[in-house]
Each structure stands twice: as structure tokens, then as C-alpha cells.
N, C-alpha and C. Protein backbone atom coordinates (compact mmCIF):
# COMPACT_ATOMS: atom_id res chain seq x y z
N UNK A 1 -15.90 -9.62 -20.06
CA UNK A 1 -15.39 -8.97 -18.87
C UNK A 1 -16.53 -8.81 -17.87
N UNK A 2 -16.15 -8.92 -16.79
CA UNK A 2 -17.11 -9.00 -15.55
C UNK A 2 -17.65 -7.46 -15.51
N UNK A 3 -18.98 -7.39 -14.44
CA UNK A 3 -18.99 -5.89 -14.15
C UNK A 3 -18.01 -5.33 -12.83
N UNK A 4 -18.07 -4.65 -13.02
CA UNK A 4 -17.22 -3.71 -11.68
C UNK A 4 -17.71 -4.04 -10.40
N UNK A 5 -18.76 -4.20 -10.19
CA UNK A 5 -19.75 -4.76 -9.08
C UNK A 5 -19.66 -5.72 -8.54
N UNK A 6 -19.44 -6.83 -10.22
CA UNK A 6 -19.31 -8.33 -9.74
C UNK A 6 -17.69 -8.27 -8.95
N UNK A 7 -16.84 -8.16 -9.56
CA UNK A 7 -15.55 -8.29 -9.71
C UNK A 7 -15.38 -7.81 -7.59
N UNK A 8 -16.04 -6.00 -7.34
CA UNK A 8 -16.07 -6.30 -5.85
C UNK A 8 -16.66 -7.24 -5.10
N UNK A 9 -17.75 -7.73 -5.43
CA UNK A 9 -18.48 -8.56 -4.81
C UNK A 9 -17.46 -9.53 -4.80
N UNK A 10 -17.27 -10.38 -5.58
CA UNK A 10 -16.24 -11.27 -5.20
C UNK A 10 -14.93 -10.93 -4.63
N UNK A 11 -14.10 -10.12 -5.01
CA UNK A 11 -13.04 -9.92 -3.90
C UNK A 11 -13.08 -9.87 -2.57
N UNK A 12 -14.44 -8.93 -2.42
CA UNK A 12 -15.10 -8.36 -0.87
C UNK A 12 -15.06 -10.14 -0.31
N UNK A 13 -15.55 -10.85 -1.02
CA UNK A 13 -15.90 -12.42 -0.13
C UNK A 13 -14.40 -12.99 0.42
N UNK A 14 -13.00 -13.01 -0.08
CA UNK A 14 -12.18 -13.23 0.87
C UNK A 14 -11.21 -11.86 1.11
N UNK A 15 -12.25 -11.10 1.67
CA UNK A 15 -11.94 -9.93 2.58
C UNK A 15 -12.69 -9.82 3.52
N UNK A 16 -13.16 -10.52 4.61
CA UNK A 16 -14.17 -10.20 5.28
C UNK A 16 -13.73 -9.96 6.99
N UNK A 17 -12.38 -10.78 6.69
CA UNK A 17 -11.87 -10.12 8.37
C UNK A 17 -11.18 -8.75 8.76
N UNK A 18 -11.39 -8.42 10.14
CA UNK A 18 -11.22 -7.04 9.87
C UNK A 18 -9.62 -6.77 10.04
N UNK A 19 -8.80 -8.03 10.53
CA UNK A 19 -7.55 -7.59 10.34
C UNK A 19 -7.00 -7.70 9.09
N UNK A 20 -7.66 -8.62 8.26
CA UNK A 20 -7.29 -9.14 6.38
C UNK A 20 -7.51 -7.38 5.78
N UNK A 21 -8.30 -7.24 6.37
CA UNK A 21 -8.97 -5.79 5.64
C UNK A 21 -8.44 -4.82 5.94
N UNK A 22 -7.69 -4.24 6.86
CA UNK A 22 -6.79 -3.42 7.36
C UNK A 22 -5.87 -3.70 6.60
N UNK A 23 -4.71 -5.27 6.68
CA UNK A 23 -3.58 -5.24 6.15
C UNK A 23 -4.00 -4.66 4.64
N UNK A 24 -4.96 -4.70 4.10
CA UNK A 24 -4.78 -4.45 2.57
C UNK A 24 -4.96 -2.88 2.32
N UNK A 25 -5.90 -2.62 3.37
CA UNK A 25 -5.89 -1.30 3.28
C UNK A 25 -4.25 -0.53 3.25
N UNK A 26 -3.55 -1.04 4.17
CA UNK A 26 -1.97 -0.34 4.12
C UNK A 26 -0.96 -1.13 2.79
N UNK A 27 -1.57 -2.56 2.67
CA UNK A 27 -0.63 -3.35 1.76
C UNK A 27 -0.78 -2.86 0.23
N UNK A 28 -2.26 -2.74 0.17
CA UNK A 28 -2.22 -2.71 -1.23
C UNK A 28 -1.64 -1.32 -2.13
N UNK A 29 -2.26 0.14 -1.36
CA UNK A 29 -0.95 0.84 -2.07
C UNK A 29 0.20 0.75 -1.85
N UNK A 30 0.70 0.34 -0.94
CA UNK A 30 2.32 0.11 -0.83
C UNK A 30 2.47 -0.83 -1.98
N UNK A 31 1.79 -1.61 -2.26
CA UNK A 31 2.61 -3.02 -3.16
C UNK A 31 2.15 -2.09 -4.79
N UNK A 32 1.17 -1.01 -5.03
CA UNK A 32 1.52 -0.54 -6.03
C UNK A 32 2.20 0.85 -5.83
N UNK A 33 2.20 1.65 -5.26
CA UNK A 33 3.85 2.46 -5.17
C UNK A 33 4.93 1.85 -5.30
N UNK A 34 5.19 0.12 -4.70
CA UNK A 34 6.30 0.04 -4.81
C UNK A 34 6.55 -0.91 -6.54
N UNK A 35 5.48 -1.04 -7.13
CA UNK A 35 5.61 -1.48 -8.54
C UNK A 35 5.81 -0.21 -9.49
N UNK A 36 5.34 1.18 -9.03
CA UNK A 36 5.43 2.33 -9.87
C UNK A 36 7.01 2.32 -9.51
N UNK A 37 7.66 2.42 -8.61
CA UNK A 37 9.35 2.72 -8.31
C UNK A 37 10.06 1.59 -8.85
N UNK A 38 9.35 0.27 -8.56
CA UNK A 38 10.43 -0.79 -9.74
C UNK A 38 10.35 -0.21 -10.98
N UNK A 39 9.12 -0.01 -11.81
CA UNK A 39 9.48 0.28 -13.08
C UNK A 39 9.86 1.55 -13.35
N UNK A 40 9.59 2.45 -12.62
CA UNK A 40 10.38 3.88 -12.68
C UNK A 40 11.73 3.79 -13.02
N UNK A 41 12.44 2.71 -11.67
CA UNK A 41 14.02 2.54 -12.39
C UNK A 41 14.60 1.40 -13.52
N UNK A 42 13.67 0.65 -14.02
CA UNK A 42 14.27 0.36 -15.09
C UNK A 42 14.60 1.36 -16.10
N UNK A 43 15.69 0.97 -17.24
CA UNK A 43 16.01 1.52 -17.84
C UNK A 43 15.10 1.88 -19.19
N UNK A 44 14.64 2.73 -19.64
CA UNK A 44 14.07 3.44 -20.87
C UNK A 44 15.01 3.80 -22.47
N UNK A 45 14.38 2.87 -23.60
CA UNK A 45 15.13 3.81 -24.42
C UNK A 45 15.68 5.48 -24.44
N UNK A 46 16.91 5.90 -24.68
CA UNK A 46 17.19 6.97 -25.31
C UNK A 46 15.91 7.76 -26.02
N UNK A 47 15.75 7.29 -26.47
CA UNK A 47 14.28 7.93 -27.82
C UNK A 47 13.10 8.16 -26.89
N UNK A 48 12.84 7.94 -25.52
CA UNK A 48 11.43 7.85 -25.25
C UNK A 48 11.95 9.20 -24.70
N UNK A 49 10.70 10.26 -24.63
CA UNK A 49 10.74 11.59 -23.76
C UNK A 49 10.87 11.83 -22.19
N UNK A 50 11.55 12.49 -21.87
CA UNK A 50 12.23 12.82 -20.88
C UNK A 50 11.30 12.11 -19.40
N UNK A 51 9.98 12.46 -19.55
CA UNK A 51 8.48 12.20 -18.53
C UNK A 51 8.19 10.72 -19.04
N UNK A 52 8.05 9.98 -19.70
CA UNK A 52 7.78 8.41 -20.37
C UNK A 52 8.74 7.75 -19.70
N UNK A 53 8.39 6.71 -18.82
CA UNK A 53 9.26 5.21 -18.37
C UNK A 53 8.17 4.59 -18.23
N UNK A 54 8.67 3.70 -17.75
CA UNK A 54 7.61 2.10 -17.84
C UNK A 54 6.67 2.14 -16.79
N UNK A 55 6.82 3.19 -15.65
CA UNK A 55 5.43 3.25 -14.78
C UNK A 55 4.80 4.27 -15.24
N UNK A 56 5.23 5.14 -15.92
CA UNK A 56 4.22 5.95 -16.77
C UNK A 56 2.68 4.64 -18.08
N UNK A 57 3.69 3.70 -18.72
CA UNK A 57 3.46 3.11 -19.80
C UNK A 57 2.38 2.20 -18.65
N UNK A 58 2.73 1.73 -17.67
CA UNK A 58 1.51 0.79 -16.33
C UNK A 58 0.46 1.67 -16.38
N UNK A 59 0.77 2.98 -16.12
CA UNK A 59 -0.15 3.39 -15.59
C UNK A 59 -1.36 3.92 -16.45
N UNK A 60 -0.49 4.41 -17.70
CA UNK A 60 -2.12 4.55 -19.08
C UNK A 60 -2.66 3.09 -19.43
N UNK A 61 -2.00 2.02 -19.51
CA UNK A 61 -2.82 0.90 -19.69
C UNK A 61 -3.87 0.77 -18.30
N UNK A 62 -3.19 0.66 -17.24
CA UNK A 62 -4.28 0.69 -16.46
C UNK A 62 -5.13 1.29 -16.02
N UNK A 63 -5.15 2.52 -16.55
CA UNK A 63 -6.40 3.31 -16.83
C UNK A 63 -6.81 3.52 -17.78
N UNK A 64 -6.81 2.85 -18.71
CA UNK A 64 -7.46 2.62 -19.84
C UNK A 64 -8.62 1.21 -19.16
N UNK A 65 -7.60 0.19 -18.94
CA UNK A 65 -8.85 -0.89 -18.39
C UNK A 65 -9.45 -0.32 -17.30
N UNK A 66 -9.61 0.35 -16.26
CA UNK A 66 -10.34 0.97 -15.28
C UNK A 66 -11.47 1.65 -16.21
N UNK A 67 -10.79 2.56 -17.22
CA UNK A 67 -11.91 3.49 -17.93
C UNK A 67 -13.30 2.20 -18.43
N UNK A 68 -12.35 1.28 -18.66
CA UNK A 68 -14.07 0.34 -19.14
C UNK A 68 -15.09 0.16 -18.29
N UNK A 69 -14.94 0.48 -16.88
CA UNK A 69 -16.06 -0.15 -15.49
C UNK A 69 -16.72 1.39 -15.66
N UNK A 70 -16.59 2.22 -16.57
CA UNK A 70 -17.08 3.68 -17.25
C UNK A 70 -18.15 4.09 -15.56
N UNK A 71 -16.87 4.53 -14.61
CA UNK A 71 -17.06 4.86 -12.95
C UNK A 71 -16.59 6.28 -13.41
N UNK A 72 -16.78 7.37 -13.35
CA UNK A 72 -16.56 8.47 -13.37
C UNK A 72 -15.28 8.40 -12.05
N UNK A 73 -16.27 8.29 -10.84
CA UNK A 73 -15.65 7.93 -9.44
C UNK A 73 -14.49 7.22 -8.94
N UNK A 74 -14.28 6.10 -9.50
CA UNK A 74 -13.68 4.93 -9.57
C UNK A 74 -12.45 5.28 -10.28
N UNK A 75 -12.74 6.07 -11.31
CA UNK A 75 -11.57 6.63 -11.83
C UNK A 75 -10.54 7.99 -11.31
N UNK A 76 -11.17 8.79 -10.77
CA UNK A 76 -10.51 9.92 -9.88
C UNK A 76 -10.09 9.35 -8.38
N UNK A 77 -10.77 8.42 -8.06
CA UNK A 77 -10.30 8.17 -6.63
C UNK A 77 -8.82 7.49 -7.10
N UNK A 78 -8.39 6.57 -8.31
CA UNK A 78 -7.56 5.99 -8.17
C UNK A 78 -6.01 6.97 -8.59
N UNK A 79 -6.86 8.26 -9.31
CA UNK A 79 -6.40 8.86 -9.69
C UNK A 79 -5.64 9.78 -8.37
N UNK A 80 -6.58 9.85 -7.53
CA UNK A 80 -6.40 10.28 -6.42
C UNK A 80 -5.25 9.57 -5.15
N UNK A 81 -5.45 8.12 -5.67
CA UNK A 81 -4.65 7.52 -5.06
C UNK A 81 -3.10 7.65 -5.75
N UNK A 82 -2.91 7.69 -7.00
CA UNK A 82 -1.46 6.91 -7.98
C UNK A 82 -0.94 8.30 -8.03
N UNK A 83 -1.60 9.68 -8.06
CA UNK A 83 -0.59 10.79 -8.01
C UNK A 83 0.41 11.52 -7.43
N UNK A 84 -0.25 10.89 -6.12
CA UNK A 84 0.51 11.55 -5.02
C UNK A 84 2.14 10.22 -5.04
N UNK A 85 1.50 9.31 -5.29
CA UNK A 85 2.77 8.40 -5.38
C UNK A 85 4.18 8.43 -6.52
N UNK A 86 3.80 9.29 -7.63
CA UNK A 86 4.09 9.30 -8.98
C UNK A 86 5.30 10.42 -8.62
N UNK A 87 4.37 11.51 -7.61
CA UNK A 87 4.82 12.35 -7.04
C UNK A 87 6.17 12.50 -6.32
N UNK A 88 6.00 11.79 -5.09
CA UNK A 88 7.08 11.02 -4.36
C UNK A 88 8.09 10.31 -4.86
N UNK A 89 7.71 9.75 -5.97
CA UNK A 89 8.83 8.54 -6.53
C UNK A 89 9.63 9.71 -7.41
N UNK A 90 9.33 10.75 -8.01
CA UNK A 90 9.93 11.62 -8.49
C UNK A 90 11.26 12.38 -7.71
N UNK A 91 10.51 12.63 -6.42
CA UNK A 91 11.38 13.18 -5.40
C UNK A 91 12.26 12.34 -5.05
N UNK A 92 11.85 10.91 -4.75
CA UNK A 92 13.15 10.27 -4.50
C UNK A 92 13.91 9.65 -5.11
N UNK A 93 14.04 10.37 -6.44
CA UNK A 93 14.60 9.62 -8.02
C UNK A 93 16.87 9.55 -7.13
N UNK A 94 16.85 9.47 -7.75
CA UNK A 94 17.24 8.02 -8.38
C UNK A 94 17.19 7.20 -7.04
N UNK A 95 17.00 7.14 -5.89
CA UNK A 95 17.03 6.56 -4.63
C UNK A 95 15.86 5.40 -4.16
N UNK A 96 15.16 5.21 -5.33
CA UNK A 96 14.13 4.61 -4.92
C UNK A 96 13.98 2.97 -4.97
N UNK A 97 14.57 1.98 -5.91
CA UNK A 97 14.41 0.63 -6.00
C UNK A 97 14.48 -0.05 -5.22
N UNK A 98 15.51 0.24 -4.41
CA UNK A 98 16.00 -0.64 -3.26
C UNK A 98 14.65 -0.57 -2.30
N UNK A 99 14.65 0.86 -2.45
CA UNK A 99 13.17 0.82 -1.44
C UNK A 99 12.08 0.28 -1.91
N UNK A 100 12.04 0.65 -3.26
CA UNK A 100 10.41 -0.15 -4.05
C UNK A 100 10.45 -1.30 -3.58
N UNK A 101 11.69 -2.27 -4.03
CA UNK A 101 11.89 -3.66 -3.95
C UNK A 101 11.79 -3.75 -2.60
N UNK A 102 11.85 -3.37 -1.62
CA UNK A 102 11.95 -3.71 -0.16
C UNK A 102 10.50 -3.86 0.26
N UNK A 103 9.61 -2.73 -0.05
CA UNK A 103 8.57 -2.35 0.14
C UNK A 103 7.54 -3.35 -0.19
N UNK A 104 7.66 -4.16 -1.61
CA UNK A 104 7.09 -4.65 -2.60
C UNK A 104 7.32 -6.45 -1.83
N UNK A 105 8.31 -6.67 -1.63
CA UNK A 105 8.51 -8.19 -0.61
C UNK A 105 7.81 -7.78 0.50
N UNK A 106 7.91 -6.58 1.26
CA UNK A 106 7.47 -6.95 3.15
C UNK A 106 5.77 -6.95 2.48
N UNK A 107 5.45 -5.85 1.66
CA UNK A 107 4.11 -5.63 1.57
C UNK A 107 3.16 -6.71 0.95
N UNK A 108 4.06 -7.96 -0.01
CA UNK A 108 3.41 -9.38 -0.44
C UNK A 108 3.06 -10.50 0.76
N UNK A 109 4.37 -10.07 1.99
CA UNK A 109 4.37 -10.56 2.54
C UNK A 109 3.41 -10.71 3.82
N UNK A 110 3.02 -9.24 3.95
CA UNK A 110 1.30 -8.69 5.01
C UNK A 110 0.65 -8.77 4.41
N UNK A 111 0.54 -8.68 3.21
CA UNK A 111 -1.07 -9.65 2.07
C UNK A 111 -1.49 -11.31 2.68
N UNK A 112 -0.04 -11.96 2.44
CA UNK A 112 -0.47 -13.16 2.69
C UNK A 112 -0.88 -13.56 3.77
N UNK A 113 -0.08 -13.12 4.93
CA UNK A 113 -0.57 -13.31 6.35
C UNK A 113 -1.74 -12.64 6.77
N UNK A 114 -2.15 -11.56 6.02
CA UNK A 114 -3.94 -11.37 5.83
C UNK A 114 -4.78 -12.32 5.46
N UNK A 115 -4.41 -13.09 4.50
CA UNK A 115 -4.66 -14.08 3.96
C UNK A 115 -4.92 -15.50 4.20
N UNK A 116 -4.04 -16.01 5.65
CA UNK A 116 -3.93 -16.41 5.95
C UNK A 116 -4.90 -16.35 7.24
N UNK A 117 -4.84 -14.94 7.93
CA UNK A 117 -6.04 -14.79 9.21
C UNK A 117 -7.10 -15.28 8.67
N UNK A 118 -7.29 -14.29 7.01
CA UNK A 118 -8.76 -14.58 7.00
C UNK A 118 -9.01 -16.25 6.57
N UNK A 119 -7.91 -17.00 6.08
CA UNK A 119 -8.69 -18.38 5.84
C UNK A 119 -9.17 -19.00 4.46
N UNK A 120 -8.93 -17.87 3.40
CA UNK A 120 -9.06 -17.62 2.19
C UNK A 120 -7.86 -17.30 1.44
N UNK A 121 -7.53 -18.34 -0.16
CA UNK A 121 -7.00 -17.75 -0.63
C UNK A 121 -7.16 -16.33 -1.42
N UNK A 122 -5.98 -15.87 -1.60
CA UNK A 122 -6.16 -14.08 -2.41
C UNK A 122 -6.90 -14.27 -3.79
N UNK A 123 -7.50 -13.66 -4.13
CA UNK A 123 -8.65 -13.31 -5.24
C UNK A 123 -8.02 -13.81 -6.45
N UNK A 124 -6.68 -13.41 -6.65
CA UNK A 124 -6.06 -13.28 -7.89
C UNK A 124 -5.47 -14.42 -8.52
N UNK A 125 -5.52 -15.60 -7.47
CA UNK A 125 -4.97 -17.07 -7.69
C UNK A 125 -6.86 -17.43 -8.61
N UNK A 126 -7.74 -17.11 -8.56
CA UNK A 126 -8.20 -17.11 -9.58
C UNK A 126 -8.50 -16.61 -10.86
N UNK A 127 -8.42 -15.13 -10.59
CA UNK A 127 -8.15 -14.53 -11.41
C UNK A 127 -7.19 -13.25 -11.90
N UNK A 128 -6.39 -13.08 -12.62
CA UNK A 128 -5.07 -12.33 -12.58
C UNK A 128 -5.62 -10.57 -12.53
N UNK A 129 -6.92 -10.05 -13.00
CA UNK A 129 -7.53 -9.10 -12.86
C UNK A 129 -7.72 -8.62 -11.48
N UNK A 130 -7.85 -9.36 -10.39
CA UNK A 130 -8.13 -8.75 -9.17
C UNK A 130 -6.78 -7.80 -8.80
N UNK A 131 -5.92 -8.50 -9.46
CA UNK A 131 -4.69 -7.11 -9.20
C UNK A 131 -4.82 -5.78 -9.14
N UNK A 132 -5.87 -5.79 -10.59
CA UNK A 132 -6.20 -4.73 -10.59
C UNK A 132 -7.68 -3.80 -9.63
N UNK A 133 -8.43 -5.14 -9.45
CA UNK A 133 -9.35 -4.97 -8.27
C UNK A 133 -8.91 -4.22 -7.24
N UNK A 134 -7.71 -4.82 -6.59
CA UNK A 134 -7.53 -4.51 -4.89
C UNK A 134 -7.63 -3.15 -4.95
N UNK A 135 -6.70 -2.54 -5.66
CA UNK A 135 -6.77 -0.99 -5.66
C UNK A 135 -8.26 0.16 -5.23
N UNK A 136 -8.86 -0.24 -6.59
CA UNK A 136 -10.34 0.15 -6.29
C UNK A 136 -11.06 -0.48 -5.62
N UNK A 137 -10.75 -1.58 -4.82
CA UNK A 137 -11.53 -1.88 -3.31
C UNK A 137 -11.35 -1.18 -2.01
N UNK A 138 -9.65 -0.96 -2.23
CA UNK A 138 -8.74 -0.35 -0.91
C UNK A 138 -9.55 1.13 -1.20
N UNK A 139 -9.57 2.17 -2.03
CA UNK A 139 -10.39 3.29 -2.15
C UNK A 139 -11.62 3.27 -1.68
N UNK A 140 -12.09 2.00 -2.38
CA UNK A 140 -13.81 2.36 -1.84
C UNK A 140 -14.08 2.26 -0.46
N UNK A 141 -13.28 1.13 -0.10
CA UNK A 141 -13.51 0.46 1.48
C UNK A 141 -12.77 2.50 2.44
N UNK A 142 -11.80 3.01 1.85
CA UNK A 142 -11.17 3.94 2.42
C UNK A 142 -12.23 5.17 2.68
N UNK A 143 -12.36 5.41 0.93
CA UNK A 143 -13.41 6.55 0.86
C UNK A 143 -14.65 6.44 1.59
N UNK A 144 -15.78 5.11 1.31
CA UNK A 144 -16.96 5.02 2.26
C UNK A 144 -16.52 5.71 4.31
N UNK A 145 -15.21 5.18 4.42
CA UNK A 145 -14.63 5.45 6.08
C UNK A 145 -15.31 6.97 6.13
N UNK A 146 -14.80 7.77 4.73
CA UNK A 146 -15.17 9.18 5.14
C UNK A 146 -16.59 9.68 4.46
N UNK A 147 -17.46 8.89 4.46
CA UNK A 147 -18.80 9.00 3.72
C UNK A 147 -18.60 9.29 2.28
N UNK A 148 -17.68 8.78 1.74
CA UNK A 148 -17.61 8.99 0.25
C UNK A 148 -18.18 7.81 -0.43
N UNK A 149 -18.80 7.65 -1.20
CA UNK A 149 -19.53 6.53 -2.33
C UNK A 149 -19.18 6.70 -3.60
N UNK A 150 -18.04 5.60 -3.79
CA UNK A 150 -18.08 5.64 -5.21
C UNK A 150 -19.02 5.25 -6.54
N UNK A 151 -20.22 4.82 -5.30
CA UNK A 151 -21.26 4.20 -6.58
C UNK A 151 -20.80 3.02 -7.47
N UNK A 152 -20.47 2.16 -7.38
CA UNK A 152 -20.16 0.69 -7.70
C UNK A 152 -21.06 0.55 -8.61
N UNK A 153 -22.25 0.27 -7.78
CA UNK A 153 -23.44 -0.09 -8.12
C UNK A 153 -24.15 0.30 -8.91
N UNK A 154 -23.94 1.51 -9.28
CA UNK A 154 -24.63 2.18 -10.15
C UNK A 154 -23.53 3.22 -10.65
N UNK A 155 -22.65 2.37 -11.66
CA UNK A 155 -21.45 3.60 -12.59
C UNK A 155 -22.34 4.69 -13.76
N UNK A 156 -21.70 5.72 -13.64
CA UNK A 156 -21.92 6.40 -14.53
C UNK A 156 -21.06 6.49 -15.17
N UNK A 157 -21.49 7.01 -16.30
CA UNK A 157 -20.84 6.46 -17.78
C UNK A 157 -19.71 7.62 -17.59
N UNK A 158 -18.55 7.98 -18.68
CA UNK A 158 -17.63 8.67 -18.57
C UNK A 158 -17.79 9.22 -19.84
């Protein structure tokens, strides 16, 4: 597995325009809010507890692989990012797919045409991990806006 560092460093390289970089800034949590509300409304065994569905089950795996880039930082910011959404999708239970799914096409769809300004294909046509990249790029690139440093460069252990 790459380091956390490497993994930005390379995404950052086809992100370098500033309208590519904007759209992702708005695209990329939208396109994962609207993957927490697709799997929110699929259906769940009977047997699983009342709080357990399948964007619950996304979301400990993917912080489990986040926990390996062992970012103290990296991990609360995203944390910071996926709660407030977890949040919302709650409130708009059962009303939400149509919107996830709506959300989840227009928002693939301002990725690519980011994608397209900048001249570069998206990260993830090489490797399927940057999926999980964009997220903690869209934070860092967000947080640095307000002098926040997540320290990339130098993770501390967890």
C-alpha cells in the first residue's frame, strides 16, 4: 500500500486546474452523501439492529482503511466531513434515493467535465483506491482554505 502522501501527491497531479478543483471540492462530497443515501435505502436483513444498514457497513470499512495512513487528522476531518451527512440522510429517511441517485449522476457528471477542463484523466481509472483519496484531498485542499493542516506529510500515529 502506498503512503498517504504518495497517494495525494499523485491525485493532486490531475487536479491542478482551478476550476477541476472547485468542481471536486462541491462534487466529491456530494457523490459520497449521495452513495451513503443509496445504500441507506437498500434493504437490510430483519436480524441486523435497528442503526446497521449498508452505509453504516461503507462506512466502518472505510475507516478502517483510512485508519492505516495512522493520520490522527485525516481521520477526524473525514469524520468531520461523513457525520453531518449520516445526519441529514437520517432526517430525510425514507425520502432520500431518488435524491441520492439524482445527486450521485449530476455529481459524476461535474467530475468529468472537471476532468475534462483539466485535460487529465480521473485518478481512479488507474487506481480504484483514489475513490477513496478524493475525500481526504477535498478536506485537506478545504481545511488548509481555513489554515488548517492536516499534516500529510508527517502522520501521526493513532
Amino acid at each position: 500500500m502506498k503512503s498517504l502522501e504518495a497517494y495525494i501527491d499523485e491525485y493532486s497531479e490531475s487536479h491542478q486546474n482551478k476550476t477541476n478543483i472547485l468542481i471536486h471540492k462541491i462534487c466529491v462530497p456530494v457523490i459520497l452523501f449521495s452513495i451513503l443515501g443509496i445504500l441507506k435505502a437498500l434493504p437490510v436483513p430483519v436480524s441486523w439492529p435497528l442503526w446497521c444498514d449498508w452505509s453504516i457497513l461503507f462506512l466502518v470499512s472505510s475507516f478502517i482503511y483510512y485508519s492505516l495512513f495512522k493520520n490522527v487528522r485525516v481521520f477526524f476531518a473525514l469524520m468531520f466531513l461523513v457525520v453531518p451527512m449520516v445526519l441529514l440522510l437520517e432526517f430525510l429517511r425514507p425520502k432520500f434515493f431518488l435524491l441520492s441517485l439524482s445527486l450521485f449522476v449530476v455529481a459524476w457528471i461535474g467530475q468529468f467535465i472537471g476532468h475534462k477542463i483539466e485535460g487529465k484523466k480521473p485518478s481512479f481509472f488507474k487506481d480504484l483506491f483514489f475513490l477513496f483519496i478524493g475525500p481526504i484531498w477535498t478536506m485537506n485542499t478545504l481545511l488548509a482554505q481555513i489554515g488548517i493542516d492536516l499534516k500529510i506529510n508527517s502522520a501521526k500515529e493513532i
